[in-house]
Protein backbone atom coordinates (compact mmCIF):
# COMPACT_ATOMS: atom_id res chain seq x y z
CA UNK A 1 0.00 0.00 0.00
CA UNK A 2 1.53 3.41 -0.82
CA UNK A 3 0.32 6.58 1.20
CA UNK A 4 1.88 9.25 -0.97
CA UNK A 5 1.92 9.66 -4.85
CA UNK A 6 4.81 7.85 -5.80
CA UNK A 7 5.64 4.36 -4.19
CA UNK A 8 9.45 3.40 -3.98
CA UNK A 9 10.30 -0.43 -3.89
CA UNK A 10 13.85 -0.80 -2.08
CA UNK A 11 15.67 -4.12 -2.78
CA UNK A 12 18.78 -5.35 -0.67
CA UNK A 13 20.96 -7.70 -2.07
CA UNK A 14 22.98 -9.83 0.86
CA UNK A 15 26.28 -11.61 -0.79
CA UNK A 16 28.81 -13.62 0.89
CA UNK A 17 31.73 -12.46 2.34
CA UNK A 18 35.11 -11.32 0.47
CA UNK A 19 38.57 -12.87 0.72
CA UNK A 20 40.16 -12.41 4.27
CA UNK A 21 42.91 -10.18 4.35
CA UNK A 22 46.64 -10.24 5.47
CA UNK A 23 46.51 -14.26 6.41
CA UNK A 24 50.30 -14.43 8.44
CA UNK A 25 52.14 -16.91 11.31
CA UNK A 26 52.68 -15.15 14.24
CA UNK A 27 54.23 -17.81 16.13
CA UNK A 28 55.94 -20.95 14.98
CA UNK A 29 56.73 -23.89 17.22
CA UNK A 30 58.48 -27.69 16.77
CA UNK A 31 54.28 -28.83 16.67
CA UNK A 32 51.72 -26.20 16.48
CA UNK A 33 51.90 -22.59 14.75
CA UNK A 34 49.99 -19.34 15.67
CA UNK A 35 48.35 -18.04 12.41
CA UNK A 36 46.51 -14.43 12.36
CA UNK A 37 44.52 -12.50 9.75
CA UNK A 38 42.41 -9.61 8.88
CA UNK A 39 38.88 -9.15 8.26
CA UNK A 40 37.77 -9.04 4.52
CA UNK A 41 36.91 -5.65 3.30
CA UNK A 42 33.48 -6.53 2.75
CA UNK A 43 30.67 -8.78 4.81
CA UNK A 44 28.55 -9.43 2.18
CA UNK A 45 25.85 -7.11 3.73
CA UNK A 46 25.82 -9.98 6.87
CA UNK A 47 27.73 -10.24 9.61
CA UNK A 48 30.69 -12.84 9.69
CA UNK A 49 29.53 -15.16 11.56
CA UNK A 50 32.52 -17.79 11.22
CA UNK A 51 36.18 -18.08 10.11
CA UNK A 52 37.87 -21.62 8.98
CA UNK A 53 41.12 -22.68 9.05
CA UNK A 54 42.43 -25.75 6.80
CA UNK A 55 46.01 -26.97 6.55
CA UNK A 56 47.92 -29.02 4.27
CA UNK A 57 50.88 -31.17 5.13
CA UNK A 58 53.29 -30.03 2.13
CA UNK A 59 53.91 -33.76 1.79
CA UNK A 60 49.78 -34.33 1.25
CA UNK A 61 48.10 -33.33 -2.11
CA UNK A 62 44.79 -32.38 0.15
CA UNK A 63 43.81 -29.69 2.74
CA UNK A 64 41.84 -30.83 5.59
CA UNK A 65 40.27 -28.79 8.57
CA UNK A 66 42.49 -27.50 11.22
CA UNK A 67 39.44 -25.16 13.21
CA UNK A 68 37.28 -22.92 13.31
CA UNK A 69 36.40 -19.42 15.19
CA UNK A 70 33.82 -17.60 15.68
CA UNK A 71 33.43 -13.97 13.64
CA UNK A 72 35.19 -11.86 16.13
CA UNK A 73 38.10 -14.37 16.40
CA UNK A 74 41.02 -13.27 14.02
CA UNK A 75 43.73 -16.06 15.29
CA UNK A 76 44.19 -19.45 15.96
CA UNK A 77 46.30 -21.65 17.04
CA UNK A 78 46.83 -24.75 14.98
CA UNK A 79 48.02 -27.81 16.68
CA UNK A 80 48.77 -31.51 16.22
CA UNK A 81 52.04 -30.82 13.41
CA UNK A 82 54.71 -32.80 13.33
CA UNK A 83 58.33 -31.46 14.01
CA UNK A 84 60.07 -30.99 11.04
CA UNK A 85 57.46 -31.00 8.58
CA UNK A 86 56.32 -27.92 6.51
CA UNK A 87 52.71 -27.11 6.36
CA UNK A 88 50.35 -24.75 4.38
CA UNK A 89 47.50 -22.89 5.78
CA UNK A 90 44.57 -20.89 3.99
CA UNK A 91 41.15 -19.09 5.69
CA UNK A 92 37.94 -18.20 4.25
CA UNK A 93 35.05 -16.25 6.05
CA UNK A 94 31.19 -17.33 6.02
CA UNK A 95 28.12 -15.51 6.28
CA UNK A 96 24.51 -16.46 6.68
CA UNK A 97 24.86 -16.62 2.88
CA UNK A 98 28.11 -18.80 2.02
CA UNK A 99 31.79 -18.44 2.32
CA UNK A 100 34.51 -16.27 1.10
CA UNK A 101 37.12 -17.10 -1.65
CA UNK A 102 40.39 -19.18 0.73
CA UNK A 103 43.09 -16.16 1.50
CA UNK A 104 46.21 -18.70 1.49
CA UNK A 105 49.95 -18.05 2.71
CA UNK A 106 52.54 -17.29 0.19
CA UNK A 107 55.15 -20.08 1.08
CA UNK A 108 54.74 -22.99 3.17
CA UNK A 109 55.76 -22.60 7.01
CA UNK A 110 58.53 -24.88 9.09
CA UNK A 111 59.99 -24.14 12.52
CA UNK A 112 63.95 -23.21 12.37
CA UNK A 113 66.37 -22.59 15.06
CA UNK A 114 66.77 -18.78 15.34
CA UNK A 115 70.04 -17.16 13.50
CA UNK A 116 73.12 -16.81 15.85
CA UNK A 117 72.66 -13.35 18.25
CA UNK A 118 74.89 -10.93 17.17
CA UNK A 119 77.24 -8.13 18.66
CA UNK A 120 79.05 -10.27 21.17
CA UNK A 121 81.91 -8.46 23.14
CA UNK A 122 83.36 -9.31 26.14
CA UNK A 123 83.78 -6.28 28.69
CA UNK A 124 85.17 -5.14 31.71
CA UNK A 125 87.74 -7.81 31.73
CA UNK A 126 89.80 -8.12 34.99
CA UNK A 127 91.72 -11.25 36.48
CA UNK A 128 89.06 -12.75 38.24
CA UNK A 129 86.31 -11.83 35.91
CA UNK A 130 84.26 -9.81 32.88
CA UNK A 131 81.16 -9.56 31.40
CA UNK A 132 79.62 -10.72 28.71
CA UNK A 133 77.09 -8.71 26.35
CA UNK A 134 75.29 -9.61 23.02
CA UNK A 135 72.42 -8.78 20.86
CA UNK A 136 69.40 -11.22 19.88
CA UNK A 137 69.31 -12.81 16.29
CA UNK A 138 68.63 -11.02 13.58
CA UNK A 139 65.86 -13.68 12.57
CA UNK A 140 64.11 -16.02 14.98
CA UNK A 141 63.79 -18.77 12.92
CA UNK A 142 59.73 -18.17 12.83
CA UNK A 143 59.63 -18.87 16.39
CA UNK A 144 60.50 -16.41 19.89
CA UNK A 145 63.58 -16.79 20.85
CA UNK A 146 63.16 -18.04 24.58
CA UNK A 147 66.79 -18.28 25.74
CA UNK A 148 70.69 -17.91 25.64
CA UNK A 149 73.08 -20.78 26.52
CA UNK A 150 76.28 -19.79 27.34
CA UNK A 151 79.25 -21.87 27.18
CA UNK A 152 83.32 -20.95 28.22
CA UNK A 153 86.76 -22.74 26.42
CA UNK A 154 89.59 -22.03 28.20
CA UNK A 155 91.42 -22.14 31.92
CA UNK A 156 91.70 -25.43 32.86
CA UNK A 157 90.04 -27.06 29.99
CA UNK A 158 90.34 -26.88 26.16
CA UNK A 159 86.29 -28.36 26.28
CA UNK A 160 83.14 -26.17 26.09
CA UNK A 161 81.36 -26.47 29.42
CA UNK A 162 77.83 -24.45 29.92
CA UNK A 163 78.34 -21.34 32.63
CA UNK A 164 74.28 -22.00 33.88
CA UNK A 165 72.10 -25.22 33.78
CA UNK A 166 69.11 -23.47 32.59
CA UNK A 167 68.77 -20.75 29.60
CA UNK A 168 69.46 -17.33 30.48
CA UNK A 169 66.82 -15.00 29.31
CA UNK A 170 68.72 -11.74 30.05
CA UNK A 171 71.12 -10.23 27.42
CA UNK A 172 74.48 -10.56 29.47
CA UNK A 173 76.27 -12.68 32.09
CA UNK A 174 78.98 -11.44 34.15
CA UNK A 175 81.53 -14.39 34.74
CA UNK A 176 83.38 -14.29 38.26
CA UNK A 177 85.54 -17.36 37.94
CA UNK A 178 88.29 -16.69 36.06
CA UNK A 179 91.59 -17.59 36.24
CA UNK A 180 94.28 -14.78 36.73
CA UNK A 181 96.43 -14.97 33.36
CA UNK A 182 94.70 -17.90 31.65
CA UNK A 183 93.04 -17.21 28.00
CA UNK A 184 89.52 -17.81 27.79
CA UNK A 185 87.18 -17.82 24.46
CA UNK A 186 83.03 -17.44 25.39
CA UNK A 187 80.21 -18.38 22.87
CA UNK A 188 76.34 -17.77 22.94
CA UNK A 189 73.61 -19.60 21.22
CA UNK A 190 70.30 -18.78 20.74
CA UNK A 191 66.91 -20.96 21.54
CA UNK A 192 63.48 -21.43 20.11
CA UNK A 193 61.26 -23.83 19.70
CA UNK A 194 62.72 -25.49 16.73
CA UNK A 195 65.85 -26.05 18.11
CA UNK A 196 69.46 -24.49 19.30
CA UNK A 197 71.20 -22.17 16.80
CA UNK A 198 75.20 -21.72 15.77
CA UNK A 199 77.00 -20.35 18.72
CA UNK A 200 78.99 -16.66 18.31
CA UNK A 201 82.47 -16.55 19.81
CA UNK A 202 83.72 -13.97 21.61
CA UNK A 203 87.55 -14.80 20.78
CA UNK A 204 90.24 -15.47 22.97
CA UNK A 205 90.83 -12.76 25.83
CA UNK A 206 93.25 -13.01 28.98
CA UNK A 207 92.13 -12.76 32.16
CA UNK A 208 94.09 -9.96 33.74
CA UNK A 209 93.14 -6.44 34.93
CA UNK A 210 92.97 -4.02 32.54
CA UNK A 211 96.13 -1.76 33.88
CA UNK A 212 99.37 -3.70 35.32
CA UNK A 213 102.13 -1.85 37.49
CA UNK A 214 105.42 -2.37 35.46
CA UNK A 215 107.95 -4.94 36.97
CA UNK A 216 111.26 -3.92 37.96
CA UNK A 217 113.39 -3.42 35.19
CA UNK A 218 115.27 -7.04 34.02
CA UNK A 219 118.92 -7.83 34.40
CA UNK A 220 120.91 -5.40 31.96
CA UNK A 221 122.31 -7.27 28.91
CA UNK A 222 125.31 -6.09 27.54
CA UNK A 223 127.14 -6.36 24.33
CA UNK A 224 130.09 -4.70 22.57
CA UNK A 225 130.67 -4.22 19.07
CA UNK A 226 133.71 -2.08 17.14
CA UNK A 227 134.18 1.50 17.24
CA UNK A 228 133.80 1.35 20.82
CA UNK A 229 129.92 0.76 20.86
CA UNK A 230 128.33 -0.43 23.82
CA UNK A 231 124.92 -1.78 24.16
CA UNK A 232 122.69 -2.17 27.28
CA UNK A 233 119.37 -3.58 26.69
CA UNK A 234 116.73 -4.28 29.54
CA UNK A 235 113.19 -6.11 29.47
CA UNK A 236 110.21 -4.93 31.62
CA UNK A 237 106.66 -5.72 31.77
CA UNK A 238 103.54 -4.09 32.02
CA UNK A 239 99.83 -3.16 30.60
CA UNK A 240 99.81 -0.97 28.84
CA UNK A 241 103.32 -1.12 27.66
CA UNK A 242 105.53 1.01 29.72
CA UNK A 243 107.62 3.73 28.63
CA UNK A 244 110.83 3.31 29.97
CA UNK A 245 113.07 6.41 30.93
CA UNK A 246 117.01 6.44 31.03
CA UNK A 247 119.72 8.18 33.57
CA UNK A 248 122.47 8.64 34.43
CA UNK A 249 122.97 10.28 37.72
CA UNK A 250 119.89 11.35 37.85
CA UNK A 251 119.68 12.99 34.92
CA UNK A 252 117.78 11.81 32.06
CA UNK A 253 119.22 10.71 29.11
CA UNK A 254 118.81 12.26 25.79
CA UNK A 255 119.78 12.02 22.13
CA UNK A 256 123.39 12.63 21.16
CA UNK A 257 125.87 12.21 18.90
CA UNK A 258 127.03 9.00 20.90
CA UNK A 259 123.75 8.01 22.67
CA UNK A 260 120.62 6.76 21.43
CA UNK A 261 117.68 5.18 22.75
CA UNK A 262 115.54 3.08 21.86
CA UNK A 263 112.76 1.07 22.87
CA UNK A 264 110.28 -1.50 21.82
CA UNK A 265 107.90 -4.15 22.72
CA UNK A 266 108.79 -4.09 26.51
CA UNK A 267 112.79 -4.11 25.68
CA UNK A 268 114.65 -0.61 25.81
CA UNK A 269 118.32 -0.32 24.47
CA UNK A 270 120.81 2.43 25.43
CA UNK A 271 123.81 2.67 22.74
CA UNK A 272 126.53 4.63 23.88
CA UNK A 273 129.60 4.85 20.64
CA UNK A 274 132.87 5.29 21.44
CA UNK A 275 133.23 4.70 25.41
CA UNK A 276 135.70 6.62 27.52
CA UNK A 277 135.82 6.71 31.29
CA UNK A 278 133.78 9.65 31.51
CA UNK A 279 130.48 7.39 30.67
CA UNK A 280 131.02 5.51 33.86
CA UNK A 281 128.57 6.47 36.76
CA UNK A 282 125.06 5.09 38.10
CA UNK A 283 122.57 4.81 35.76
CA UNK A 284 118.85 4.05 36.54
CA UNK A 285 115.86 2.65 34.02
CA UNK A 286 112.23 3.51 35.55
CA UNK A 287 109.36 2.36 33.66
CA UNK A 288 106.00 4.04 33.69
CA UNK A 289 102.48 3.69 32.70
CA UNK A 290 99.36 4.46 34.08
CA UNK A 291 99.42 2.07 36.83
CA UNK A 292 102.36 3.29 38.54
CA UNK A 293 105.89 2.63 37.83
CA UNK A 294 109.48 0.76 38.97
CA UNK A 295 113.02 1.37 38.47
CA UNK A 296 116.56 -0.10 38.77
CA UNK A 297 119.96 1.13 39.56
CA UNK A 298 123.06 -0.46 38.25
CA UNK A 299 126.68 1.26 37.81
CA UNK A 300 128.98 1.30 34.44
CA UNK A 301 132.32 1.31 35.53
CA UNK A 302 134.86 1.97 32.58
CA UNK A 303 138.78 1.49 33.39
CA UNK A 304 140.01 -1.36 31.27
CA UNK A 305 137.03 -3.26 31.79
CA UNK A 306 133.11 -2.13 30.90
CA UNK A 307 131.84 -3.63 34.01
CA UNK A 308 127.59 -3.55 34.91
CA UNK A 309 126.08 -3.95 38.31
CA UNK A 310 122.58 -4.10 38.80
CA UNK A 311 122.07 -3.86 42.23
CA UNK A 312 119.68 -6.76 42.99
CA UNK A 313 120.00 -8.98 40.29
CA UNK A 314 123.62 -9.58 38.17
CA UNK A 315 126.69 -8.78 38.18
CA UNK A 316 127.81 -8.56 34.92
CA UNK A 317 131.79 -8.43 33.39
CA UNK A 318 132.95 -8.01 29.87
CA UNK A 319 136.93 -7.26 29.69
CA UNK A 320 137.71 -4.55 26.37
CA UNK A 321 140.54 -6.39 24.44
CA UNK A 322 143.64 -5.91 21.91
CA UNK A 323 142.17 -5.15 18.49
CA UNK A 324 142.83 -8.75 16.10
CA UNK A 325 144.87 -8.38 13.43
CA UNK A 326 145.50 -6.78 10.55
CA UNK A 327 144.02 -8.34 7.52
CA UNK A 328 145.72 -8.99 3.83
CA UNK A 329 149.03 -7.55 4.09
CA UNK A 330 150.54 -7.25 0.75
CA UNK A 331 153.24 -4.99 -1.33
CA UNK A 332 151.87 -2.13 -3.40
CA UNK A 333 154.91 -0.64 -4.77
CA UNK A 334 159.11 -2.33 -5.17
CA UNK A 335 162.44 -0.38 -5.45
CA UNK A 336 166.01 -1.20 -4.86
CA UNK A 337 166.04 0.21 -1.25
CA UNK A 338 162.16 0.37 -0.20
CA UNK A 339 158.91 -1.46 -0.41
CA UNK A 340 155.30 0.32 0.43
CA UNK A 341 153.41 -2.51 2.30
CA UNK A 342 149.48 -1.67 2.58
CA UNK A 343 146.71 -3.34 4.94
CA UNK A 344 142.76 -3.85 5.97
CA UNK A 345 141.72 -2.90 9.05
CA UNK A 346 141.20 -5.66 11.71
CA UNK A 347 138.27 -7.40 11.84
CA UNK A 348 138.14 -6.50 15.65
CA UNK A 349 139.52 -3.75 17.17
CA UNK A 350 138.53 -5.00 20.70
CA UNK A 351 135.99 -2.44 21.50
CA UNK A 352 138.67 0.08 21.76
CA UNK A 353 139.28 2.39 18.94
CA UNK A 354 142.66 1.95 17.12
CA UNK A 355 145.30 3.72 17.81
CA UNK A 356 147.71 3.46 15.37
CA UNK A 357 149.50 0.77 13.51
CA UNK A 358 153.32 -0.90 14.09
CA UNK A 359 155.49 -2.25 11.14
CA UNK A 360 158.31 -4.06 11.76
CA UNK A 361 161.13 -5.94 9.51
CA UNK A 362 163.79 -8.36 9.37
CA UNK A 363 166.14 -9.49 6.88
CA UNK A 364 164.60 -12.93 5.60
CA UNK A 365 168.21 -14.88 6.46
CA UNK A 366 167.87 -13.11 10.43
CA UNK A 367 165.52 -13.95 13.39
CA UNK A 368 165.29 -10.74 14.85
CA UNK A 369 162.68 -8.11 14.26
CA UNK A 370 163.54 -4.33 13.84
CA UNK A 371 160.59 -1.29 13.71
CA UNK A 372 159.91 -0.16 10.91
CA UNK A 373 157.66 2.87 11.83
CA UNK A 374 154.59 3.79 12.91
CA UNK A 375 151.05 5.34 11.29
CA UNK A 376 147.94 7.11 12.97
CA UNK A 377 144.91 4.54 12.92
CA UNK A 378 143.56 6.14 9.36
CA UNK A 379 146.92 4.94 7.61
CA UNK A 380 146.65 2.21 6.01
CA UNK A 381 149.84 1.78 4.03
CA UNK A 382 153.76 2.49 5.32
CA UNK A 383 156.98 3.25 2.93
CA UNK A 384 159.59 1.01 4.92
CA UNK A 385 162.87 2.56 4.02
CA UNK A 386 166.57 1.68 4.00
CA UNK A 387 166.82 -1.74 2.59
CA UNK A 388 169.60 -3.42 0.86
CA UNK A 389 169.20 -4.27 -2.75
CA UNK A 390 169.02 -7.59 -3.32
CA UNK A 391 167.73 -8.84 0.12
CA UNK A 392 164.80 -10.38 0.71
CA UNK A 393 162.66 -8.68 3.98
CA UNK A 394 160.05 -10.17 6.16
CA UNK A 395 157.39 -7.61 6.78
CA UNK A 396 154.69 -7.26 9.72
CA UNK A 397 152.16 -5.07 10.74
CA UNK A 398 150.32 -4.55 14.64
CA UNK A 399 147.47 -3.31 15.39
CA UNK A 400 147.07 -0.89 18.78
CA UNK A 401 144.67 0.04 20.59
CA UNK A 402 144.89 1.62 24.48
CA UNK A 403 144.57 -1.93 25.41
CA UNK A 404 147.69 -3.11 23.99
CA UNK A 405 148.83 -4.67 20.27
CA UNK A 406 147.08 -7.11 17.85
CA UNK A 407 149.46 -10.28 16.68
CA UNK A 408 151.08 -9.64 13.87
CA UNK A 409 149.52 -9.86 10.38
CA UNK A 410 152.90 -10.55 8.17
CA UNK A 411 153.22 -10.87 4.20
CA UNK A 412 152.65 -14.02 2.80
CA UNK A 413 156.33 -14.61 1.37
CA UNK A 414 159.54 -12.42 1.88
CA UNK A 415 160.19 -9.68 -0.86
CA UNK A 416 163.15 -8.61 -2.57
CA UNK A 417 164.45 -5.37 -2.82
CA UNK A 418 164.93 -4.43 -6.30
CA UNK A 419 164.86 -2.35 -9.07
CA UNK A 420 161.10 -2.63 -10.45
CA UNK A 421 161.10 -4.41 -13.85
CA UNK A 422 162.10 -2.22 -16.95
CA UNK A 423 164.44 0.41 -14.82
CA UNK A 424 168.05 0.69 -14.90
């Protein structure tokens, strides 16, 4: 019946639902998974009045029913899988008119142990202890990570041993069992519900606090070489590294034309060239860093003998000697009354400088030596004058120093004085 002039007839169509949207796995476990979803963008014109959940073992050619839930439910829990296995899931949504197209996942769903955490340092390291920091994985596999196991190499045992008996669900451990000076390498692995993943090592770290008071200076080692050079080296620990200071009554050493210093990887070396008695005196080494610092005296004496006490530890003698001798003696230039004899320097010169260098000579049919002369030590070569013509000479050259004279370095085979070849 219409009351008015016109009479409307309004029709409304009722459809079923459309797809479900945003179908996902929150949660994945070794036998049930957590799936979650949205609600389609359209009802139909009815309300949803159910939502159902089939699954497919990836192994099966057929879905069957995992559940349903009502129309307010948007999740479910799907149980009864079996570990290891990889499943597919799809959803539809039903009205009082039918059901929606299936919204299905994109890829099939399996449970993995979690990736390794990340960002694992050790910290606060001392000799009885340090802590122990890391990050969770970057992926969890498809299921919460619910734990940490910790495990420790090292000390007394080249075996990993766990640190707790149950997961630790905290992001760090601090370790109080160390052993002073022993190395130690920590690794963490993550847990879920799938399984355990790789471990991340920390790398091997000492157990030792972080600054360490220098030791006394070592026992000094000495050496001589030519020219006069001597070397005294000394060890010293510490952390950090200590920087070691030199002097000599008291007053530091520096640079200079005849000392250096240096120093290296817990050794420091003073090289003093061309010794006299005036280097003799008390010298001292202190090392320093930022824990404090240590020192030792000892005493160059210089008379004959380079002689270094340390006070606690050595006593240490090393006695300067004549230089060795000359090397290749041999005639550079003939006449009827001369010969010029020339020389190498020793090999040693006994950690004294040379002095100078002795030539003596002998008629070849004598025993008895005569000098010759004499040079300064940068002569190398010596005219030796009034011979007879036609003799043959034995010729020998000393080396000095202010310790005393070298054995004699003679020519290989007498030589004749004579008239060189092609004079008159």
């Amino acid at each position: 019946m219409c009351f008015s002039q016109k009479c409307y007839n309004l029709l409304l169509f009722v459809d079923k639902p459309s797809v479900p949207l945003n179908l996902r796995v929150t949660e994945v476990f070794k036998d049930f998974v957590v799936l979650a979803w949205d609600a389609p963008e359209s009802d139909g014109g009815a309300p949803i009045n159910a939502y159902t959940v089939e699954k497919r073992d990836m192994k099966r050619a057929a879905f069957v029913k995992a559940d349903t839930t009502d129309g307010q439910t948007l999740t479910l829990k799907v149980p009864k899988l079996v570990e290891g296995s990889e499943y597919m899931f799809k959803v539809n949504a039903e009205n009082e008119v039918g059901t929606s197209e299936w919204a299905s996942l994109t890829e099939p769903v399996k449970a993995h142990p979690p990736n390794p955490p990340i960002n694992v340092m050790v910290n606060d390291v001392t000799k009885t202890s340090a802590m122990l920091t890391w990050e969770p994985p970057e992926f969890d596999g498809g299921s919460p990570v619910t734990g940490y196991v910790v495990e420790r190499q090292g000390g007394y045992s080249s075996k990993w041993s766990k640190l707790t008996k149950t997961p630790i669900t905290d992001l760090q451990l601090e370790i109080t069992d160390l052993k002073e000076k022993e190395d130690y390498d920590l690794r963490v692995s993550a847990l879920n519900a799938a399984g355990t993943s790789k471990p991340t090592a920390t790398g091997k770290f000492t157990a030792k606090d972080p600054y360490d008071k220098p030791g006394k200076p070592g026992t000094p080692e000495q050496k001589l070489k030519a020219q006069s050079t001597l070397i005294i080296s000394v060890n010293v620990s510490g952390e950090p590294e200590p920087k070691l200071i030199w002097f000599k009554e008291d007053e530091e050493i520096g640079k200079s034309e005849t000392t250096t210093i240096e120093t290296s990887k817990n050794v420091s070396t003073l090289t003093i060239k061309k010794i006299s008695s005036s280097d003799s005196g008390i010298y001292k080494v202190t090392a320093q860093n930022e824990a404090g610092e240590d020192s030792a005296d000892f005493t160059i004496t210089i008379k004959g003998k380079v002689s270094i006490i340390n006070q606690i530890y050595a006593h240490i003698d090393h006695t300067l000697d004549k230089p060795s001798p000359p090397r290749d003696v041999r005639v550079k230039e003939v006449n009827k009354d001369y010969v010029v004899v020339t020389w190498d320097v020793p090999e040693s010169d006994g950690g004294c400088p040379i002095t100078g260098y002795l030539v003596e000579k002998k008629d070849a049919a004598k025993k008895t030596y005569i000098k010759a002369d004499s040079t300064d030590a940068a002569t190398l070569e010596l005219k030796v004058t009034k011979l007879v013509e036609g003799k043959e000479y034995d010729i020998r050259v000393f080396a000095e120093n202010e310790i005393g004279s070298s054995d004699p370095a003679g020519l290989p085979k007498p030589v004749k004085a004579r008239l060189p070849f092609g004079k008159l």
